[in-house]
C-alpha atoms as a PDB file:
ATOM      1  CA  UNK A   1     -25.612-138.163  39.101  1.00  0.00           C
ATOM      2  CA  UNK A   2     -28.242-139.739  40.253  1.00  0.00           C
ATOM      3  CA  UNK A   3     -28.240-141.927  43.897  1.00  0.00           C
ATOM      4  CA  UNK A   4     -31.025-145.029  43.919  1.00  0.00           C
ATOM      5  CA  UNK A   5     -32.332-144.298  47.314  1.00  0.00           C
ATOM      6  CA  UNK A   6     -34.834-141.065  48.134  1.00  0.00           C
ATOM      7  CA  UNK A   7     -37.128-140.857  51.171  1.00  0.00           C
ATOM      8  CA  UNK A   8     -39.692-140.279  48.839  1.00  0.00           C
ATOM      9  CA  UNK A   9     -38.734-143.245  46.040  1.00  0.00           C
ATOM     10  CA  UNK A  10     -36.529-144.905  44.061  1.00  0.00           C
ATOM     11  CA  UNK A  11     -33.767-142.659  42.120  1.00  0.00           C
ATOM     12  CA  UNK A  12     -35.095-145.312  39.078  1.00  0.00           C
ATOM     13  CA  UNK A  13     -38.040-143.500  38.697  1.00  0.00           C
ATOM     14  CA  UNK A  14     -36.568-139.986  38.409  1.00  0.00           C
ATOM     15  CA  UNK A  15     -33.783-141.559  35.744  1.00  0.00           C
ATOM     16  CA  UNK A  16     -36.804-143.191  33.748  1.00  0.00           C
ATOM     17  CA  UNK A  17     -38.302-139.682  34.073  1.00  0.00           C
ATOM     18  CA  UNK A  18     -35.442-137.483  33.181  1.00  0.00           C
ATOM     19  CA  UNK A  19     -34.660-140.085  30.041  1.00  0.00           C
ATOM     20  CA  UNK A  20     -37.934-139.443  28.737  1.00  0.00           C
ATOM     21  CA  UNK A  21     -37.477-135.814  28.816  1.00  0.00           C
ATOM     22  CA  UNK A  22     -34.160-135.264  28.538  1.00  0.00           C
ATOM     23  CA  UNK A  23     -32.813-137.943  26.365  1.00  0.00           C
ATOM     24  CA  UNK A  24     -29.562-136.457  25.357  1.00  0.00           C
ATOM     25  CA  UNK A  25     -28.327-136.140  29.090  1.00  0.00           C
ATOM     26  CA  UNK A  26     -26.047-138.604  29.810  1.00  0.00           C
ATOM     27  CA  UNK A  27     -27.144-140.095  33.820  1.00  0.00           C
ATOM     28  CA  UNK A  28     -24.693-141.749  35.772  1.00  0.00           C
ATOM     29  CA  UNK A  29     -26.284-143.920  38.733  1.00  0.00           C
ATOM     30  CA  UNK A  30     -25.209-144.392  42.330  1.00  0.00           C
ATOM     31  CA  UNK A  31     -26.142-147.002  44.790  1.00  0.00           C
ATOM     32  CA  UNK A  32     -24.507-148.624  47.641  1.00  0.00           C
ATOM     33  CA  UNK A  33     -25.174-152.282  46.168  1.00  0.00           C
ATOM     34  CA  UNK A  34     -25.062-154.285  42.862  1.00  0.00           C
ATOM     35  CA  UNK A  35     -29.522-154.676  43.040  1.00  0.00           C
ATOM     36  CA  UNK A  36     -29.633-150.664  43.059  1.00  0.00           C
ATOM     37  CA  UNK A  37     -27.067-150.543  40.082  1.00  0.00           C
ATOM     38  CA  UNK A  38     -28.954-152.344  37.829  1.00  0.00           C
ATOM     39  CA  UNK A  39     -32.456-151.264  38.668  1.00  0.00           C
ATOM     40  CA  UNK A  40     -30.598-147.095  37.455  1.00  0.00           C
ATOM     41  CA  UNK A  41     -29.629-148.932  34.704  1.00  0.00           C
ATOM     42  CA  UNK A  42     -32.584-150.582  33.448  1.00  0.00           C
ATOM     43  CA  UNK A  43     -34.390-147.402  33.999  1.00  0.00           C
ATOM     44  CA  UNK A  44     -32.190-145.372  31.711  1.00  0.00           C
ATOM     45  CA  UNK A  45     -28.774-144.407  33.438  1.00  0.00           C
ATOM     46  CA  UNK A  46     -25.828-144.478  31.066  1.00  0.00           C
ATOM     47  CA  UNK A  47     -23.063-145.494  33.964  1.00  0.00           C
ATOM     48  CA  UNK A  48     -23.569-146.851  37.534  1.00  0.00           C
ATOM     49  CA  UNK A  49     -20.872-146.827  40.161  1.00  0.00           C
ATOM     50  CA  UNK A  50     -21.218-147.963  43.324  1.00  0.00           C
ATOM     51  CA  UNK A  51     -20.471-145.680  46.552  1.00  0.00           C
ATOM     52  CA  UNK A  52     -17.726-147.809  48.082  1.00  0.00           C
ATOM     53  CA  UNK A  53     -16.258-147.251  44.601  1.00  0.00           C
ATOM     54  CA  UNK A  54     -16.845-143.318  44.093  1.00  0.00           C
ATOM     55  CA  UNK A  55     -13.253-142.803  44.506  1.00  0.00           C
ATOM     56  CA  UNK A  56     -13.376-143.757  40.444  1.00  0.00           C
ATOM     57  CA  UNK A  57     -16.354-141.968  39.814  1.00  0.00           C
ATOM     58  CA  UNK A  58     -13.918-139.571  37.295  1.00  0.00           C
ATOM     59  CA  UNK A  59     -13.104-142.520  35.117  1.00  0.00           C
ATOM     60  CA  UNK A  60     -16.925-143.347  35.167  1.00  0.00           C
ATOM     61  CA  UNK A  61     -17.717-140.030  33.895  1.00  0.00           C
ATOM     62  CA  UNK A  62     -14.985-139.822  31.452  1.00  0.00           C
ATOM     63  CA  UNK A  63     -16.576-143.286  30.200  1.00  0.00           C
ATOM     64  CA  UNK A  64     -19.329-141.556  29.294  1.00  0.00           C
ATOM     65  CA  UNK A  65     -17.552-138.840  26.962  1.00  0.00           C
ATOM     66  CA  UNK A  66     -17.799-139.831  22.839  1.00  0.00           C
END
């Protein structure tokens, strides 16, 4: 899991990072808005669920199981 916001950056970078090294790790994104969602997911994050939402954040991650 990966939120969008740090004080020190976006979460976007560190999911573009972690996809470069790590490719087989499945990254699920977290932001508080739609904007933040799609900038994890453009960097790399498999799933996104917003934090009003994270009451479904089970069914996110068993999305992500093959």
């Amino acid at each position: 899991l990966v939120d969008d916001e740090f004080a020190d950056g976006g979460g976007e970078a560190l999911v573009a990072e972690l996809s470069r090294r790590r490719p087989e790790l499945r990254l699920v994104g977290i932001s508080a808005n739609a904007e933040g969602n799609a900038r994890l997911r453009a960097a790399g994050a498999h799933a996104t669920c917003e934090k009003k939402d994270f009451a479904q954040i089970g069914e996110v991650l068993a999305s992500l199981i093959t």
